[in-house]
N, C-alpha and C. Protein backbone atom coordinates (compact mmCIF):
# COMPACT_ATOMS: atom_id res chain seq x y z
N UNK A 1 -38.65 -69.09 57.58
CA UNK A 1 -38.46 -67.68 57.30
C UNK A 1 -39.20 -67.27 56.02
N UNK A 2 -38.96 -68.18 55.10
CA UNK A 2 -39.81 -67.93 53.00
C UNK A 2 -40.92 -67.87 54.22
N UNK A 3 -41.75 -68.58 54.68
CA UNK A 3 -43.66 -68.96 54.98
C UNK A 3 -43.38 -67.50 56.06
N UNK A 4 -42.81 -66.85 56.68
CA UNK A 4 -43.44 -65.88 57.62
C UNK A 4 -43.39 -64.54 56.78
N UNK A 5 -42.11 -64.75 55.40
CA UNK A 5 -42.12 -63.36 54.43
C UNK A 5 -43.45 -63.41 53.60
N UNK A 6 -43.85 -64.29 53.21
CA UNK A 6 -45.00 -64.78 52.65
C UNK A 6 -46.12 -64.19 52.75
N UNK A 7 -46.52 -64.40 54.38
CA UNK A 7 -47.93 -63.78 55.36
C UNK A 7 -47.00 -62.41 55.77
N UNK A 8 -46.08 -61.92 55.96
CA UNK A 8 -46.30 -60.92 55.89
C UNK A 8 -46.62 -60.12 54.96
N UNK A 9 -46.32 -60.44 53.69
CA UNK A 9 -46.49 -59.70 52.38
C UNK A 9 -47.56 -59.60 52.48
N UNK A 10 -48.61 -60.94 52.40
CA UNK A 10 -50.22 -61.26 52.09
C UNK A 10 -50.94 -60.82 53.27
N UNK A 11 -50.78 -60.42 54.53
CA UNK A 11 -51.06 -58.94 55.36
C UNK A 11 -50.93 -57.59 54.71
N UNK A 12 -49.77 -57.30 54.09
CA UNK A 12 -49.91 -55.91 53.81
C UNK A 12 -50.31 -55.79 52.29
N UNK A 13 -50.34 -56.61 52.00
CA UNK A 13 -51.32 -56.59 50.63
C UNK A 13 -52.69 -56.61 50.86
N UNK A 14 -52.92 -56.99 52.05
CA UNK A 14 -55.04 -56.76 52.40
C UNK A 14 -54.55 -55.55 53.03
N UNK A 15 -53.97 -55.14 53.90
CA UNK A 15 -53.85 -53.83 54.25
C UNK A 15 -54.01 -52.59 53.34
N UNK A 16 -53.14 -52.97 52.94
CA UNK A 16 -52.84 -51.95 51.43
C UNK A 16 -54.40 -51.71 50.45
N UNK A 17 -54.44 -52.81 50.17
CA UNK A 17 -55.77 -52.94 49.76
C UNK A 17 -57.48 -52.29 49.80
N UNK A 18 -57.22 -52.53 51.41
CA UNK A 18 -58.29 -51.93 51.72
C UNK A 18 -58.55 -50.33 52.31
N UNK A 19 -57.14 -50.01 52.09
CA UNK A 19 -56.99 -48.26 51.84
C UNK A 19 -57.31 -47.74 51.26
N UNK A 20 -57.18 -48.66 49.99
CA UNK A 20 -57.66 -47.54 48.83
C UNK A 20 -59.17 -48.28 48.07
N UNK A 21 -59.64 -48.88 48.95
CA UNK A 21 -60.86 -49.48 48.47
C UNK A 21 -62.12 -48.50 48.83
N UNK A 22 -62.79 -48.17 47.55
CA UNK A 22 -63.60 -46.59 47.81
C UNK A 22 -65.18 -47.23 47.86
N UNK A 23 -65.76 -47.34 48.88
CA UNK A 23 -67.25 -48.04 49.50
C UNK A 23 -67.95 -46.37 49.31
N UNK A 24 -67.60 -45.52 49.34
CA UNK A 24 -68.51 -44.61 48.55
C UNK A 24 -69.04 -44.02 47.29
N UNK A 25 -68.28 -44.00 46.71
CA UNK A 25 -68.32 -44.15 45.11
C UNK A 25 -68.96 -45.32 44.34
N UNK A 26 -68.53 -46.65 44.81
CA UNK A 26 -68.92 -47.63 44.05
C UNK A 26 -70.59 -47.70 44.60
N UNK A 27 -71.19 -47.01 45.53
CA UNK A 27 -72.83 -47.12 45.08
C UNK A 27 -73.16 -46.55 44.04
N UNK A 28 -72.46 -45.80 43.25
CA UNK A 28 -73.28 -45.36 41.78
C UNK A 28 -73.21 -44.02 42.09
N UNK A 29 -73.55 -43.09 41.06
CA UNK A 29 -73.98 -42.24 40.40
C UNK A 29 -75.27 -41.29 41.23
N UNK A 30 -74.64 -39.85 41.69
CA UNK A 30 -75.93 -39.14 42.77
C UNK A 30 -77.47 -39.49 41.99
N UNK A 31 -77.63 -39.31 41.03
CA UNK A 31 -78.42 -39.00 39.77
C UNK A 31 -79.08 -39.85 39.33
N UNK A 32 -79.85 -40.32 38.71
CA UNK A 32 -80.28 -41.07 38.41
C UNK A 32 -80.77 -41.19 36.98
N UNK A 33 -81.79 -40.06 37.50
CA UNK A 33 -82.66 -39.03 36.43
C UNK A 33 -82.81 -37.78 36.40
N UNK A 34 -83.26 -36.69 35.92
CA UNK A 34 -83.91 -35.20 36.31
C UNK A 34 -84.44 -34.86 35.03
N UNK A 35 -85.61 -34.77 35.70
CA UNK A 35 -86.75 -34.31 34.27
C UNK A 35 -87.20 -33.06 35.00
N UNK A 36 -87.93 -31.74 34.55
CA UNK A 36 -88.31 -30.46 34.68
C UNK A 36 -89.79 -31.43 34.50
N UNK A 37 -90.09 -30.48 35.78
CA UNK A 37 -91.74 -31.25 36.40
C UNK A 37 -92.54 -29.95 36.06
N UNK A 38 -92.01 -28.80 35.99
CA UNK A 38 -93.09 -27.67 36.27
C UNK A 38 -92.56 -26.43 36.08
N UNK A 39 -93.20 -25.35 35.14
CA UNK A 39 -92.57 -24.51 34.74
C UNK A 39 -93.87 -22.90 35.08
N UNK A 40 -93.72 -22.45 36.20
CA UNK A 40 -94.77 -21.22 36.61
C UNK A 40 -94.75 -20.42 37.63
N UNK A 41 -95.27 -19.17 37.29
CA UNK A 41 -95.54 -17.79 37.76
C UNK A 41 -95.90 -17.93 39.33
N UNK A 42 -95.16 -17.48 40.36
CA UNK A 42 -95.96 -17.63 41.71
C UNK A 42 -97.00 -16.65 42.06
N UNK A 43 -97.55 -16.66 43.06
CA UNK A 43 -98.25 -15.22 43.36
C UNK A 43 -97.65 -14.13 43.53
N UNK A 44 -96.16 -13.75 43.54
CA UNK A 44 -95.57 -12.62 43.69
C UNK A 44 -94.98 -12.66 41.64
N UNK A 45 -95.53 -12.86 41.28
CA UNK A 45 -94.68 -13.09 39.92
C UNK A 45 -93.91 -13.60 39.61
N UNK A 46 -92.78 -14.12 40.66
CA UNK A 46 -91.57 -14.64 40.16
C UNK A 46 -91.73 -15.83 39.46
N UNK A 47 -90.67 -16.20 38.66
CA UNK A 47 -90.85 -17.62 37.75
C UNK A 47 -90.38 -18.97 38.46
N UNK A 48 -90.61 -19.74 39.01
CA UNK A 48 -90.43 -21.06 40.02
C UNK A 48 -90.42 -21.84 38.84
N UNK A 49 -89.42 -22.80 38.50
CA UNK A 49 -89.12 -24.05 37.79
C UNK A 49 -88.74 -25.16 38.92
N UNK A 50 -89.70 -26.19 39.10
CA UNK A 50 -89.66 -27.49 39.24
C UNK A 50 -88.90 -28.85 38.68
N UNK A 51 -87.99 -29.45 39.38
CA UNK A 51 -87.14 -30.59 38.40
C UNK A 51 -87.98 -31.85 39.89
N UNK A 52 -88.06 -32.92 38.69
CA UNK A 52 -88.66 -34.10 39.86
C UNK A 52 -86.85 -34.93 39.22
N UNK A 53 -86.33 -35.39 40.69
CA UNK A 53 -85.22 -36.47 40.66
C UNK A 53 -85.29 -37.37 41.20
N UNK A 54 -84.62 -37.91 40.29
CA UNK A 54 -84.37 -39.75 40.41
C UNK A 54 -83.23 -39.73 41.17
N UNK A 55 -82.56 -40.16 42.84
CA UNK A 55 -81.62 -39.84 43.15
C UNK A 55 -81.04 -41.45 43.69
N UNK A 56 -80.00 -41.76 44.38
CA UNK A 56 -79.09 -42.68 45.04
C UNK A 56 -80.13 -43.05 45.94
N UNK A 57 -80.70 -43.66 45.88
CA UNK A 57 -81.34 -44.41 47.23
C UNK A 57 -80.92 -44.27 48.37
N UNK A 58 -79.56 -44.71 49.19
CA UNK A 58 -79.10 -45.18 50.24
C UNK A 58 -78.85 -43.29 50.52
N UNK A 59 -78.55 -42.30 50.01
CA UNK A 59 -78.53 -40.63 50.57
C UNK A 59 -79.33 -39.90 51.00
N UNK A 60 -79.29 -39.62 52.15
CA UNK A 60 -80.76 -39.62 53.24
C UNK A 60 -80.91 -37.85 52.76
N UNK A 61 -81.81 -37.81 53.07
CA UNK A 61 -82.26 -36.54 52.62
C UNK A 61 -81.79 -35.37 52.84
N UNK A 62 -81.02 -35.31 53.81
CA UNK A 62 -80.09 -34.48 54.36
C UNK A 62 -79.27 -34.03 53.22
N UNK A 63 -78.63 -35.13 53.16
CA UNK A 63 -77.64 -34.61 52.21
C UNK A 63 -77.65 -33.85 51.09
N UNK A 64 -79.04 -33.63 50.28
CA UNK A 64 -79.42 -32.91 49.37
C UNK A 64 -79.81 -31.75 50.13
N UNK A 65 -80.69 -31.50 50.50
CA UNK A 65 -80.88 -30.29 51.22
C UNK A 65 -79.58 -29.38 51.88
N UNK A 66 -78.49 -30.40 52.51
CA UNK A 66 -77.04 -29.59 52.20
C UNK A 66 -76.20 -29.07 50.72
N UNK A 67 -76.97 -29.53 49.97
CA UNK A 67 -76.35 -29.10 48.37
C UNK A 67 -76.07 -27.60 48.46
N UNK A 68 -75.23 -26.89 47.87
CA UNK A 68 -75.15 -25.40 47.10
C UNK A 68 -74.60 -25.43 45.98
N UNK A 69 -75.29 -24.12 45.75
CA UNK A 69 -75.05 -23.72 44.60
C UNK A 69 -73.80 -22.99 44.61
N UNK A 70 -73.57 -23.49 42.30
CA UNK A 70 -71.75 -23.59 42.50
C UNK A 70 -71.71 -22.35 41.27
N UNK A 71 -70.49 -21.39 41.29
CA UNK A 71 -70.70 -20.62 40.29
C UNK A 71 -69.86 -21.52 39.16
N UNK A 72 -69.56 -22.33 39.30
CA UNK A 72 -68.43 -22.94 38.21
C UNK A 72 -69.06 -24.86 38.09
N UNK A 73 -68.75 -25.36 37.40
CA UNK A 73 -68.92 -26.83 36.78
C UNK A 73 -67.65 -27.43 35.78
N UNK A 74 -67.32 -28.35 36.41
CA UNK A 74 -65.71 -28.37 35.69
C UNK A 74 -64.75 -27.57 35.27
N UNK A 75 -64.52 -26.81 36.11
CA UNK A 75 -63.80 -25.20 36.09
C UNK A 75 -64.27 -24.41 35.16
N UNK A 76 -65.78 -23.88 34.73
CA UNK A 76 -66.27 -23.41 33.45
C UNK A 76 -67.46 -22.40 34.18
N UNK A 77 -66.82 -21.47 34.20
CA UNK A 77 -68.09 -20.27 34.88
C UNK A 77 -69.67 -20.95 34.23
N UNK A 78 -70.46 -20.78 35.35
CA UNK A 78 -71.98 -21.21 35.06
C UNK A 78 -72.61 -19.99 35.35
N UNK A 79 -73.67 -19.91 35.65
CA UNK A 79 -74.18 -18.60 36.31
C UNK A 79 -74.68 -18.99 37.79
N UNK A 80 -74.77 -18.26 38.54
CA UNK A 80 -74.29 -18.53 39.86
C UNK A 80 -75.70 -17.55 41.03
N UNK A 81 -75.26 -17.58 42.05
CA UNK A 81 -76.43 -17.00 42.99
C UNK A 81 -77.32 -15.89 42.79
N UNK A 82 -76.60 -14.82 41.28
CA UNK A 82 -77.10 -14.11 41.40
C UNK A 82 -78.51 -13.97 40.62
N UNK A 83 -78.49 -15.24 40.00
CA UNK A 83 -79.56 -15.31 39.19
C UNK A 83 -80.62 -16.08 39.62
N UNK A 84 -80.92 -16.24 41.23
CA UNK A 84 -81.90 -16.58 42.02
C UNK A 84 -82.50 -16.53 42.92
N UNK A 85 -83.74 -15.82 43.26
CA UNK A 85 -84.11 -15.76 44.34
C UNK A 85 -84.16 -16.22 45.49
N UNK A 86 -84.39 -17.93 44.83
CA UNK A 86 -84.00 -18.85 46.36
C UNK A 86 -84.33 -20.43 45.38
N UNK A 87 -83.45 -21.23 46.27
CA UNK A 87 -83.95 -22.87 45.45
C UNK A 87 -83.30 -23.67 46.73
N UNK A 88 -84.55 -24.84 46.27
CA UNK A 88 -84.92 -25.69 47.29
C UNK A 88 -84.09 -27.43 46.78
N UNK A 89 -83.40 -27.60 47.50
CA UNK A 89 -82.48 -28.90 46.61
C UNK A 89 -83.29 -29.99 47.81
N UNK A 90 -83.86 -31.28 47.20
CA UNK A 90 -84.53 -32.19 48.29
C UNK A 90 -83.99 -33.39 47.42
N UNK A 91 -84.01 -34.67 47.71
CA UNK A 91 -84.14 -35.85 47.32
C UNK A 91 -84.75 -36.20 45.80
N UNK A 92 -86.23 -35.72 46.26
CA UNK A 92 -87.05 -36.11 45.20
C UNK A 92 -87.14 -35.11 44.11
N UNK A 93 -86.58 -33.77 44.48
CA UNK A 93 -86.52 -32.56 43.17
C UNK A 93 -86.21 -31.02 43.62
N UNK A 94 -85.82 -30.12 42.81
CA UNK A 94 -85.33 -29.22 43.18
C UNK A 94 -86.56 -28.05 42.84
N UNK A 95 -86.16 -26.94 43.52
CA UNK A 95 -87.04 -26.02 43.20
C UNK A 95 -86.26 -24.83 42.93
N UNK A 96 -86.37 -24.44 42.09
CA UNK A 96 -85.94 -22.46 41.37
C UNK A 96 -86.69 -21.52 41.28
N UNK A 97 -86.38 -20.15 42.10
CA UNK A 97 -86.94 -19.36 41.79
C UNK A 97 -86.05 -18.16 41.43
N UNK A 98 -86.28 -17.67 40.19
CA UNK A 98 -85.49 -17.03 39.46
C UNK A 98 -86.00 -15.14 39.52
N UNK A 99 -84.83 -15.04 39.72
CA UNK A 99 -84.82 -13.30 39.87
C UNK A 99 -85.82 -12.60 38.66
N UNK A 100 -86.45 -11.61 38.56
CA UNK A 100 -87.17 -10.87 37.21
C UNK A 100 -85.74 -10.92 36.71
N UNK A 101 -84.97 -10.19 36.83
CA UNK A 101 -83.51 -9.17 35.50
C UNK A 101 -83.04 -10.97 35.29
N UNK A 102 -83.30 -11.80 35.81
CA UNK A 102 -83.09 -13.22 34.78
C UNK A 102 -83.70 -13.70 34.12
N UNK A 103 -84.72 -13.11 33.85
CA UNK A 103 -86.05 -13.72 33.02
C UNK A 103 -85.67 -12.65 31.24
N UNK A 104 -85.83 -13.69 30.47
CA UNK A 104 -85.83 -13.08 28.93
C UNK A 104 -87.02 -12.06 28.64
N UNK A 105 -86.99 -11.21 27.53
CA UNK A 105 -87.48 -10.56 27.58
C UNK A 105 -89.13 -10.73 26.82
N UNK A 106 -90.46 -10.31 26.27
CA UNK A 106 -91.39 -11.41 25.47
C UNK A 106 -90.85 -11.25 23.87
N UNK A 107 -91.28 -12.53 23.99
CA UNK A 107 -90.66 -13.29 22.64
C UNK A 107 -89.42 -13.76 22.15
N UNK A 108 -88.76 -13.41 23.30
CA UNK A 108 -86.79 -14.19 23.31
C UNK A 108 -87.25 -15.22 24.47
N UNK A 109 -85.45 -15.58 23.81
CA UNK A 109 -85.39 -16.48 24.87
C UNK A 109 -83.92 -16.07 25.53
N UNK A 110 -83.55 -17.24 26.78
CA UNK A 110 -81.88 -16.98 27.37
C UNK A 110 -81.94 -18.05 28.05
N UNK A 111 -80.65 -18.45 27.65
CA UNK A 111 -80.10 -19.74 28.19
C UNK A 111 -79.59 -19.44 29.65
N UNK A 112 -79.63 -20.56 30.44
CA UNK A 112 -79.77 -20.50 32.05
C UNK A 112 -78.52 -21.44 32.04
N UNK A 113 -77.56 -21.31 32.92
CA UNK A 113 -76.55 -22.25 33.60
C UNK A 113 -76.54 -22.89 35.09
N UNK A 114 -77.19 -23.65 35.41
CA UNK A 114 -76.62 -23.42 37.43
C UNK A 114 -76.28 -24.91 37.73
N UNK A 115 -74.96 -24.52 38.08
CA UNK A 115 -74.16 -25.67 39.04
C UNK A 115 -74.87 -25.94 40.45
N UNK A 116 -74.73 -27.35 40.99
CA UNK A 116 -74.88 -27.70 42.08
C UNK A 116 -73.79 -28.28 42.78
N UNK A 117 -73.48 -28.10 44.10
CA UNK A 117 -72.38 -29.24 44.47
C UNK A 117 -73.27 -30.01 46.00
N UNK A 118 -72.59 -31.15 45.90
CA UNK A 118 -73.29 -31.56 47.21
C UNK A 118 -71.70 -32.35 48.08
N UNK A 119 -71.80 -32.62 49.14
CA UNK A 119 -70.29 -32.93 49.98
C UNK A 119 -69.90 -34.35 49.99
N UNK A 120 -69.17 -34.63 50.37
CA UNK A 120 -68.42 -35.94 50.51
C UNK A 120 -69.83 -36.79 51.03
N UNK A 121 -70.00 -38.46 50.91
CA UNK A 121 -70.68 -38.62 51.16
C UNK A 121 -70.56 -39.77 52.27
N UNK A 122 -68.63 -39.30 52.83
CA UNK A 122 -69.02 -39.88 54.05
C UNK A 122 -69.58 -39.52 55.16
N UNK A 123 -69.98 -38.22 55.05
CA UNK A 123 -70.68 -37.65 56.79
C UNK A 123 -71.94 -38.01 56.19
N UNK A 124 -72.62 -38.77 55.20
CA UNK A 124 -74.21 -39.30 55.70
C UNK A 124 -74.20 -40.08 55.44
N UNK A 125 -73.31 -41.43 54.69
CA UNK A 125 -73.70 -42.58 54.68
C UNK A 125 -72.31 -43.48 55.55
N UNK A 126 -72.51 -44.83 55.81
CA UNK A 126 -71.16 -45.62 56.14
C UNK A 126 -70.95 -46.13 54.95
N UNK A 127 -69.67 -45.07 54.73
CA UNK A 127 -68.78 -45.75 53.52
C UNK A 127 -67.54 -45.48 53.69
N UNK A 128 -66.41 -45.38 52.82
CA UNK A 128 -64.74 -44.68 52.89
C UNK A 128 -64.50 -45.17 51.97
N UNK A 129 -63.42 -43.84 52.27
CA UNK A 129 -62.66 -43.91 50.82
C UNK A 129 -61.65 -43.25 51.26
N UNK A 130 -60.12 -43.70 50.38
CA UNK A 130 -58.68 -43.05 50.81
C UNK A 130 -58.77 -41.44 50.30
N UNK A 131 -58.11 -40.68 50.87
CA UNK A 131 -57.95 -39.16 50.24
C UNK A 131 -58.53 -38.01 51.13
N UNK A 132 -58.81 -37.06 50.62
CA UNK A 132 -59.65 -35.88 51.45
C UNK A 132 -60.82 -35.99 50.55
N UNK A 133 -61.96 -35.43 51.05
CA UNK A 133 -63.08 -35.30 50.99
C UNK A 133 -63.33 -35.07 49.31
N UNK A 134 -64.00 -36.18 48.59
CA UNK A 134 -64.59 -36.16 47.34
C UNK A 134 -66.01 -34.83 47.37
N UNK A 135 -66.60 -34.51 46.12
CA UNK A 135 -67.54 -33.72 46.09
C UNK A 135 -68.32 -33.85 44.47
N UNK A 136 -70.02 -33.20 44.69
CA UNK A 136 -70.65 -34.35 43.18
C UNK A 136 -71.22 -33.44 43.36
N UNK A 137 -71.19 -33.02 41.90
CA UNK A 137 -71.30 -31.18 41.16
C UNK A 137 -72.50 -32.04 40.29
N UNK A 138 -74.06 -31.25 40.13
CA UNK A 138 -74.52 -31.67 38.96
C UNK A 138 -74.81 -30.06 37.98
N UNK A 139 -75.12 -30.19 37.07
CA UNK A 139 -75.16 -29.19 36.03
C UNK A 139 -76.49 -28.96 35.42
N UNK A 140 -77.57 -27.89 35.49
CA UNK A 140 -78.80 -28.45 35.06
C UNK A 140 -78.32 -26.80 33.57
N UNK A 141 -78.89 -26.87 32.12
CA UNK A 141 -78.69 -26.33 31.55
C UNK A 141 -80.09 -25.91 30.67
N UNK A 142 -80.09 -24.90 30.59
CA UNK A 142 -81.77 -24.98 29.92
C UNK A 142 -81.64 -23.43 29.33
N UNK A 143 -82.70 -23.82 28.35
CA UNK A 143 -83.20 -22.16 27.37
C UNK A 143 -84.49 -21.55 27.66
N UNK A 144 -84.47 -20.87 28.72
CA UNK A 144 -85.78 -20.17 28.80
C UNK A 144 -86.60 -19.56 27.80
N UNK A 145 -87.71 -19.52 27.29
CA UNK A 145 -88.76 -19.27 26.56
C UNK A 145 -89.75 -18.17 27.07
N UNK A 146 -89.56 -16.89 27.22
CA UNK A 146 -90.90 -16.19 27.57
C UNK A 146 -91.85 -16.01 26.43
N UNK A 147 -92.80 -16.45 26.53
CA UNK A 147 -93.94 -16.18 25.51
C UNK A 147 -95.11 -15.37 25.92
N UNK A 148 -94.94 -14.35 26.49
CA UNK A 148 -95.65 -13.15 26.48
C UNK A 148 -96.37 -13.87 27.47
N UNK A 149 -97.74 -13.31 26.75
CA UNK A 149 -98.91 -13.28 27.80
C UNK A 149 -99.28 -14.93 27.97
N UNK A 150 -98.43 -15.60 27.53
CA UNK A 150 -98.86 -17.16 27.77
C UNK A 150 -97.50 -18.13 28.49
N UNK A 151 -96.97 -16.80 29.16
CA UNK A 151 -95.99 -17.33 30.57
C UNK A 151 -94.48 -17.84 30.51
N UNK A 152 -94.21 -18.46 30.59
CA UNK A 152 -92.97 -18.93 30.83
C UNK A 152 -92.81 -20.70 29.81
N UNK A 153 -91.50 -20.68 29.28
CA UNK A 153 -91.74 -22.31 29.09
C UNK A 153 -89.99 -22.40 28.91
N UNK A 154 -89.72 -24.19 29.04
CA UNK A 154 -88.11 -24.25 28.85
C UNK A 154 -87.96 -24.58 27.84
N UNK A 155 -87.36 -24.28 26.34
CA UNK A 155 -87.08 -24.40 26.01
C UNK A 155 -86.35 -25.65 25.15
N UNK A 156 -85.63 -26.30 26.11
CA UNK A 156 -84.61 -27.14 25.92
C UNK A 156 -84.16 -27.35 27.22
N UNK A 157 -84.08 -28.74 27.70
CA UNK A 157 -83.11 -28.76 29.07
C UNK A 157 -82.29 -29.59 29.13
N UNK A 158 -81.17 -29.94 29.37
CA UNK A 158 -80.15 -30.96 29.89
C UNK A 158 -79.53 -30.97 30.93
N UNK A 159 -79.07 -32.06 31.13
CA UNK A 159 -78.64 -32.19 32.78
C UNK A 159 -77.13 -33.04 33.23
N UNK A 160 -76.08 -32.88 33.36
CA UNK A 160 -74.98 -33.91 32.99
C UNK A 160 -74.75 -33.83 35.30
N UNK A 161 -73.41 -34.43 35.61
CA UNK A 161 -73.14 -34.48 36.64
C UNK A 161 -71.38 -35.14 36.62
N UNK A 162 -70.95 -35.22 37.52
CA UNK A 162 -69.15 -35.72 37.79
C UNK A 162 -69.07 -35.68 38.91
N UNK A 163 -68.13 -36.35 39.35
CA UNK A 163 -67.61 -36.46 40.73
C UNK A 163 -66.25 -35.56 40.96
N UNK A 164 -65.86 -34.76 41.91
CA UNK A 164 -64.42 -34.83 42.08
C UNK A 164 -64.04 -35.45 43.02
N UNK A 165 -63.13 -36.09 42.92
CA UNK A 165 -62.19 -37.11 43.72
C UNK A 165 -61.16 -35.83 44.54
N UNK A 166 -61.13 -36.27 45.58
CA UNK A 166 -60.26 -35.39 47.01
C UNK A 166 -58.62 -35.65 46.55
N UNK A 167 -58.31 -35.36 47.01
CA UNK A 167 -56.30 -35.49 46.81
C UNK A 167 -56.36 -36.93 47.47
N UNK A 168 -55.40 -38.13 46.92
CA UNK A 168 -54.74 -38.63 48.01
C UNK A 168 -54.26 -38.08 49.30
């Protein structure tokens, strides 16, 4: 009877175990890197900023290209859709194109906020994890620079990121 309470325990202790064992998370970090690749005027005028990223290997491309944009980043208003014409979220880097009434005026500058979120990352890779659906917000932060007749430049940029974890 002790040897069958035993294996049953040491069953529901691998059981148990492997509930809450999270095979999505432990590949690391969406992020890698993000450096601002390119900062310029299109043929319609608008201002297009370029970021080249260093991303998770094993997250097929899909999954970035499902990214949106978030008006908030750790519950902290960012600035949000209205300050873009359109942006392109891929694997290898993102693309911005920013409204005119968001652009500083010549010889100021204005600081830019925009959240990203991208989804759980079990609908594109085989992984699990216990809970409802996790989600990985990155934050790109930068000071725009208009310098007149010599275009656009950033300022300053930084880039942080977090995970949220789903409810049990």
């Amino acid at each position: 009877m002790r040897i069958l309470k035993m294996a049953l325990g040491l069953c529901l202790l691998v059981l148990f175990a492997n509930c809450f064992k999270d095979t999505c998370n432990s590949q690391g970090e969406t992020f890698q890197a993000i450096e601002l690749d390119d900062v310029q005027l299109d043929a319609t005028g608008q201002l297009v900023v370029s970021f080249y990223t260093e991303a998770l290997n094993v997250l097929p491309e899909r999954y970035f290209e499902d990214g949106t944009i978030s008006g908030t980043y750790q519950n902290i208003d960012v600035d949000g859709p209205e300050e873009l014409e359109s942006y392109v979220l891929k694997k290898e880097g993102f693309k911005i194109t920013l409204k005119p009434e968001a652009l500083p005026l010549d010889g100021e500058t204005s600081p830019l906020k925009l959240a990203f979120e991208f989804r759980d990352r079990r609908g594109y890779i085989d992984c699990k994890h216990s809970g409802m659906s996790d989600s990985y917000h990155v934050l790109l932060e930068m000071e725009m620079l208009n310098k007149g007749v010599d275009g656009f430049d950033l300022s300053s940029f930084e880039w942080s990121q977090y995970t949220a974890k789903g409810a049990l």
